[in-house]
Protein backbone atom coordinates (compact mmCIF):
# COMPACT_ATOMS: atom_id res chain seq x y z
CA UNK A 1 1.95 32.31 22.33
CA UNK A 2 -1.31 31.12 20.47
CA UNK A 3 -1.21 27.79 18.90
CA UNK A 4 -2.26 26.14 15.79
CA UNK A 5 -3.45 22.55 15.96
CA UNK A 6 -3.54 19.95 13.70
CA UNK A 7 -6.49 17.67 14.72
CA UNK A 8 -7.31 14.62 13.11
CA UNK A 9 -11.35 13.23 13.08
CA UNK A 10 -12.56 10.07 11.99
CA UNK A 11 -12.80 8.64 8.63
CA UNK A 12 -16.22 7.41 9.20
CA UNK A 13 -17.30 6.18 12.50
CA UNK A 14 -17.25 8.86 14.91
CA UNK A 15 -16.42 7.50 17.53
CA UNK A 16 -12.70 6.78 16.06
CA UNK A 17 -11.65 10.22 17.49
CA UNK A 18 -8.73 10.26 20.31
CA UNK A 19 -9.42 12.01 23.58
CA UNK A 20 -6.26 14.37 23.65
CA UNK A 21 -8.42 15.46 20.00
CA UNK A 22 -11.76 16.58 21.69
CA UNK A 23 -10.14 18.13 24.62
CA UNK A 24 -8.29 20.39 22.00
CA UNK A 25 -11.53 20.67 19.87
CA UNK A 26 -12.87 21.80 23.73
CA UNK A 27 -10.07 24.32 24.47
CA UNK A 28 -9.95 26.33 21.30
CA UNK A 29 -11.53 29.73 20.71
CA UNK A 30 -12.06 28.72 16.84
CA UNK A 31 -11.99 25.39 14.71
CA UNK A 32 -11.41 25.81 11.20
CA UNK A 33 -12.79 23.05 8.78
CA UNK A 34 -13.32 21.65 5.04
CA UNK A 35 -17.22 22.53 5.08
CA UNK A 36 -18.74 23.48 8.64
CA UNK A 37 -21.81 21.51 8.04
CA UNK A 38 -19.67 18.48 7.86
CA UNK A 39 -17.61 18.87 11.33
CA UNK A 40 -20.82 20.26 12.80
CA UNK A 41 -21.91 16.82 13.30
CA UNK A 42 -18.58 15.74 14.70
CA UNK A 43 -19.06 18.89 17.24
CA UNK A 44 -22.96 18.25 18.07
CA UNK A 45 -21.91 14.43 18.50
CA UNK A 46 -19.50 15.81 21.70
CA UNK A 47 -21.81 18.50 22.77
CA UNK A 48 -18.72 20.59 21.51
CA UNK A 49 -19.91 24.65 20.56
CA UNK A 50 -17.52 26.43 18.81
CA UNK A 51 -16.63 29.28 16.28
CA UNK A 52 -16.54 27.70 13.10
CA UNK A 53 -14.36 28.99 9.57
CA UNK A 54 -13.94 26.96 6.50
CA UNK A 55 -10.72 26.42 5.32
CA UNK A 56 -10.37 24.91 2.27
CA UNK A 57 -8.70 23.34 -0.66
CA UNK A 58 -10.10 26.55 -2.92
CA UNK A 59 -9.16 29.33 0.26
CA UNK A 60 -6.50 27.62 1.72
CA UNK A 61 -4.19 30.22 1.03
CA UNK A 62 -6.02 33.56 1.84
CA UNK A 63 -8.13 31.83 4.71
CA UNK A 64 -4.49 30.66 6.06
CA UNK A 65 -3.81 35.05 6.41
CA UNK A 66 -6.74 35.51 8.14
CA UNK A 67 -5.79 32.26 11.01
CA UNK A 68 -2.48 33.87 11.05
CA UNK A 69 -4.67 37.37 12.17
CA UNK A 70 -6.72 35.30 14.70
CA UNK A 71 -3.65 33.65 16.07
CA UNK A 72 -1.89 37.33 16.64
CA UNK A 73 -4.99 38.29 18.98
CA UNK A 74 -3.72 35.14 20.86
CA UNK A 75 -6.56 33.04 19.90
CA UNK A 76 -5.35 29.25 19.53
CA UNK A 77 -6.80 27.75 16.60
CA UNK A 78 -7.44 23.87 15.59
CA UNK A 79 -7.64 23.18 11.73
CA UNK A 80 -9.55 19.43 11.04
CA UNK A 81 -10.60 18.21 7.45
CA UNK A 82 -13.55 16.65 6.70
CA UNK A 83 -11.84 12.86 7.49
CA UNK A 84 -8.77 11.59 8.55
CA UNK A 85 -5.17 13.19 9.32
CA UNK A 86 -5.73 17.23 7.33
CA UNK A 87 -2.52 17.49 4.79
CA UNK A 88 -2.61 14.11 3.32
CA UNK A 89 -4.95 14.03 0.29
CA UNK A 90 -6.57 16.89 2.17
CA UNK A 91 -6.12 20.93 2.34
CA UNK A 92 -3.23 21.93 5.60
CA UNK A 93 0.00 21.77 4.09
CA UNK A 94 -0.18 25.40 2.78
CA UNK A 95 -1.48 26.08 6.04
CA UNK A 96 1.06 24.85 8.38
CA UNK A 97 3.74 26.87 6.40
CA UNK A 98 1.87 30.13 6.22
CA UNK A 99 1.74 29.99 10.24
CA UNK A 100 5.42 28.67 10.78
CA UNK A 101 6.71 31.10 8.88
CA UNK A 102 4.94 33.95 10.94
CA UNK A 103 6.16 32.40 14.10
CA UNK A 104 3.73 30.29 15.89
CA UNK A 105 3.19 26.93 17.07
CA UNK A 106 1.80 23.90 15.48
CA UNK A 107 0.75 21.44 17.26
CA UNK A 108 0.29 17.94 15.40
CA UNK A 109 -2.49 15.92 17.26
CA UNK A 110 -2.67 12.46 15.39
CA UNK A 111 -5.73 10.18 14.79
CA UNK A 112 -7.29 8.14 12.46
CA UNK A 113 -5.99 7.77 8.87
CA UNK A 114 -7.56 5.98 5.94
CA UNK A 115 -4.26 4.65 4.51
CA UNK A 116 -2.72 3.79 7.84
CA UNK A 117 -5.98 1.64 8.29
CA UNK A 118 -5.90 0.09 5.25
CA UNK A 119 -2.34 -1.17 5.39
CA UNK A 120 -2.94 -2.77 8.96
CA UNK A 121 -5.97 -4.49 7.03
CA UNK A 122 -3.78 -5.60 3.95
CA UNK A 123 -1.98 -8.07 5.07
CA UNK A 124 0.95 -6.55 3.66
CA UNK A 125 4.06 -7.67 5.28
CA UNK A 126 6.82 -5.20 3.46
CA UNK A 127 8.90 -2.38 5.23
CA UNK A 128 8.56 -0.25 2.12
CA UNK A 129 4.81 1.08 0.07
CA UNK A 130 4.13 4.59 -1.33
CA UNK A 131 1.48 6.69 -0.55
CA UNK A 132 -0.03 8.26 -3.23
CA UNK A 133 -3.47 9.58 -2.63
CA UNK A 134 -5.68 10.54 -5.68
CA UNK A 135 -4.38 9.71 -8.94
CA UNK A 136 -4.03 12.82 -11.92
CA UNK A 137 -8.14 13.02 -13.41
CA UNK A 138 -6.65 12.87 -17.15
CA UNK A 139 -6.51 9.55 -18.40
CA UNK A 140 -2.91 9.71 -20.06
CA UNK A 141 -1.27 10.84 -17.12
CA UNK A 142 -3.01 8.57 -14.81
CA UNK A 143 -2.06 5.48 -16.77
CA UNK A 144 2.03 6.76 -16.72
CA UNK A 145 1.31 6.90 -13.49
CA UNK A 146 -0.11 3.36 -12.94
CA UNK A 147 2.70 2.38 -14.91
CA UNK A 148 5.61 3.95 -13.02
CA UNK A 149 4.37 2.74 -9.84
CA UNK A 150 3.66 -0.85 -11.05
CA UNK A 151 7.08 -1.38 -12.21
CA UNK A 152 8.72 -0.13 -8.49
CA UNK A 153 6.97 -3.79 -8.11
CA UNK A 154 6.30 -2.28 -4.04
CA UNK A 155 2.90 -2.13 -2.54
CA UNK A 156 1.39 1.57 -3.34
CA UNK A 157 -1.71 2.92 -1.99
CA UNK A 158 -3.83 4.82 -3.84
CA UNK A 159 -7.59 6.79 -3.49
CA UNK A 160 -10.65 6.59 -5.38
CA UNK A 161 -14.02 8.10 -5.93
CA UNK A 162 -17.11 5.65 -6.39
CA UNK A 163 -17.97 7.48 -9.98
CA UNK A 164 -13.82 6.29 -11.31
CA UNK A 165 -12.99 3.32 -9.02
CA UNK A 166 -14.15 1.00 -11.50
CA UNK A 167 -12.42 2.59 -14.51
CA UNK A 168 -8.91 3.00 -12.18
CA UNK A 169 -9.41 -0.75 -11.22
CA UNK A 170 -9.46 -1.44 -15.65
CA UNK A 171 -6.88 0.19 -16.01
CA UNK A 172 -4.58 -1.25 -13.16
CA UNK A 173 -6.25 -4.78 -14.87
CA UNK A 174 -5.05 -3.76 -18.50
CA UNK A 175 -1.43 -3.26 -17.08
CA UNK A 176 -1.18 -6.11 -14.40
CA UNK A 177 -3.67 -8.17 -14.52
CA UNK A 178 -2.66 -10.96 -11.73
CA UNK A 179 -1.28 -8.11 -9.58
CA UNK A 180 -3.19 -8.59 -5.92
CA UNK A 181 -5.06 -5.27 -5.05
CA UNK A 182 -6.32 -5.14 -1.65
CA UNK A 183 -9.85 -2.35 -2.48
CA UNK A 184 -11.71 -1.47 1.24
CA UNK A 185 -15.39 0.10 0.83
CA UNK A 186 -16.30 2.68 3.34
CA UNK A 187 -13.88 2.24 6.20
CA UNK A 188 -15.03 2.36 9.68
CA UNK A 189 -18.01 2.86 8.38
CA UNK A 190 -21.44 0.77 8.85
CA UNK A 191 -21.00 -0.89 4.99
CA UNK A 192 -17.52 -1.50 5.13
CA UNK A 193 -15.96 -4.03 2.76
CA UNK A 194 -12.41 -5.42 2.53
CA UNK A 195 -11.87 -7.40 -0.93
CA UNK A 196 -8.39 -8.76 -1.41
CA UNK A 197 -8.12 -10.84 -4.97
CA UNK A 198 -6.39 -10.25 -7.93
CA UNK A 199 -7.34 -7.24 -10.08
CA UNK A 200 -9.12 -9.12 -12.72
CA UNK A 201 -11.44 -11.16 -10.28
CA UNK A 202 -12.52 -7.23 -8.39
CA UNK A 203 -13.24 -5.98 -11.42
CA UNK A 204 -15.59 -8.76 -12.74
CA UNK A 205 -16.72 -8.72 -9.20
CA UNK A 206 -17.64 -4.98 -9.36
CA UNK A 207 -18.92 -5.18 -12.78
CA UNK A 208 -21.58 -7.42 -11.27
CA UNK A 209 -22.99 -4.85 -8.88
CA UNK A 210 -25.93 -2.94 -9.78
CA UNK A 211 -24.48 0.04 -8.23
CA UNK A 212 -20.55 1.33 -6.97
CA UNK A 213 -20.98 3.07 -3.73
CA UNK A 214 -18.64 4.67 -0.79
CA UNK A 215 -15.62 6.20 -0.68
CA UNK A 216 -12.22 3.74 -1.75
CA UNK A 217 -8.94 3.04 -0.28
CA UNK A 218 -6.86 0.93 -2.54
CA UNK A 219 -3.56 -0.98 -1.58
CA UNK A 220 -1.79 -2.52 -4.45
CA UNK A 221 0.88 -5.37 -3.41
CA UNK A 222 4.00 -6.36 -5.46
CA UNK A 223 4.49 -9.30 -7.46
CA UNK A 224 5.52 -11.79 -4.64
CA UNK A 225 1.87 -11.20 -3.44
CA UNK A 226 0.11 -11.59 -6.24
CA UNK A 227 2.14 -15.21 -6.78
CA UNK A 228 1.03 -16.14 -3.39
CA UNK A 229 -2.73 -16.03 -4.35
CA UNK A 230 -1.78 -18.41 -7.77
CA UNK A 231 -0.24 -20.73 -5.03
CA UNK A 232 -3.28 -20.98 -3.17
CA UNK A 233 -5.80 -21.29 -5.96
């Protein structure tokens, strides 16, 4: 029976990629991706030549019918997004149920992970955080947000643009300002920064800069964190 394969690629640097992950890349008959262009590179990087669809968060559902067509003519198939582990902030959940609910395999094949990275980075030394990706684009209902996830007083990690990390990081400064946010800049990636202060201090901090660039992964710690930066200042 054909399989479907969940692959996960690097975040930045390409050479984060597991080798179980290109010999699957190797062994399909068709990779289907965010944007084509973008996993080209990955591909041409590995001397790697394959048929390539895009699947994405706007097709996911009708382009999941027509993997569901290519794995009945026994092709196996390996779905990647653009970075990182597909179905968390990224298009592949609709997908893996569309194809387990005609019948076929999925195979997960894990790799590099933004959040996962951050947290190991963090210095975060709690059992329990929340993962919650990309906060709602509407002001009101991101600040509820904010709000309902600041008082669970647990670490939470959250996602941000370069054109909104700023305003997010006011925001999470009107609310809390002493709370200790842990913002990394491009992970993996030749620019990377790690900051770990309180809120108040990265924003002033950012505010400086003449320009925000790079994609953001944001861990904000509970309280007992944010005390143990007052202790040491």
């Amino acid at each position: 029976m054909a399989t479907l394969y969940i692959v996960a690629t690097p975040i930045g640097n390409l050479e984060d990629i597991t080798l179980r992950a290109l010999n699957v890349l190797k062994s399909v008959e068709v990779i289907a991706c965010e944007d084509t262009r973008h996993t080209q590179k990955l591909l041409s990087k590995y001397d790697i030549h394959k048929r390539l669809i895009a699947t994405h968060a706007h097709n996911e559902k009708s382009s999941a019918k027509g993997i569901v067509g290519l794995l009945e003519e026994g092709l196996d198939v390996a779905f990647v997004s653009d970075a990182g582990t597909p179905a968390i902030s990224d298009p592949g959940a609709r997908l893996v149920t569309c194809v387990r609910e005609a019948g076929f395999n999925i195979v997960g094949i894990p790799g590099a992970s933004a959040f996962s990275t951050l947290i190991s980075v963090s210095g975060y030394v709690g059992k329990t955080f929340t993962f919650e990706g990309f906060l709602p684009i509407k002001k009101g209902k991101r600040i509820t947000r904010l709000k309902v996830l600041l008082e669970r007083d647990e670490a939470f990690i959250i996602y941000e643009s370069p054109y909104r990390v700023l305003k997010t990081l006011e925001e999470l400064k009107d609310l809390d300002p002493n709370r200790v946010v842990v913002v990394a800049r491009e992970l993996t990636k030749a620019y990377e920064e790690i900051i770990r202060d309180n809120v108040e201090n990265v924003v002033n901090n950012f505010k400086e800069r003449a320009a925000i660039k790079g994609e953001f992964a944001i861990c904000v710690c509970p309280t007992a964190a944010s005390d143990e930066v007052d202790e040491k200042e």
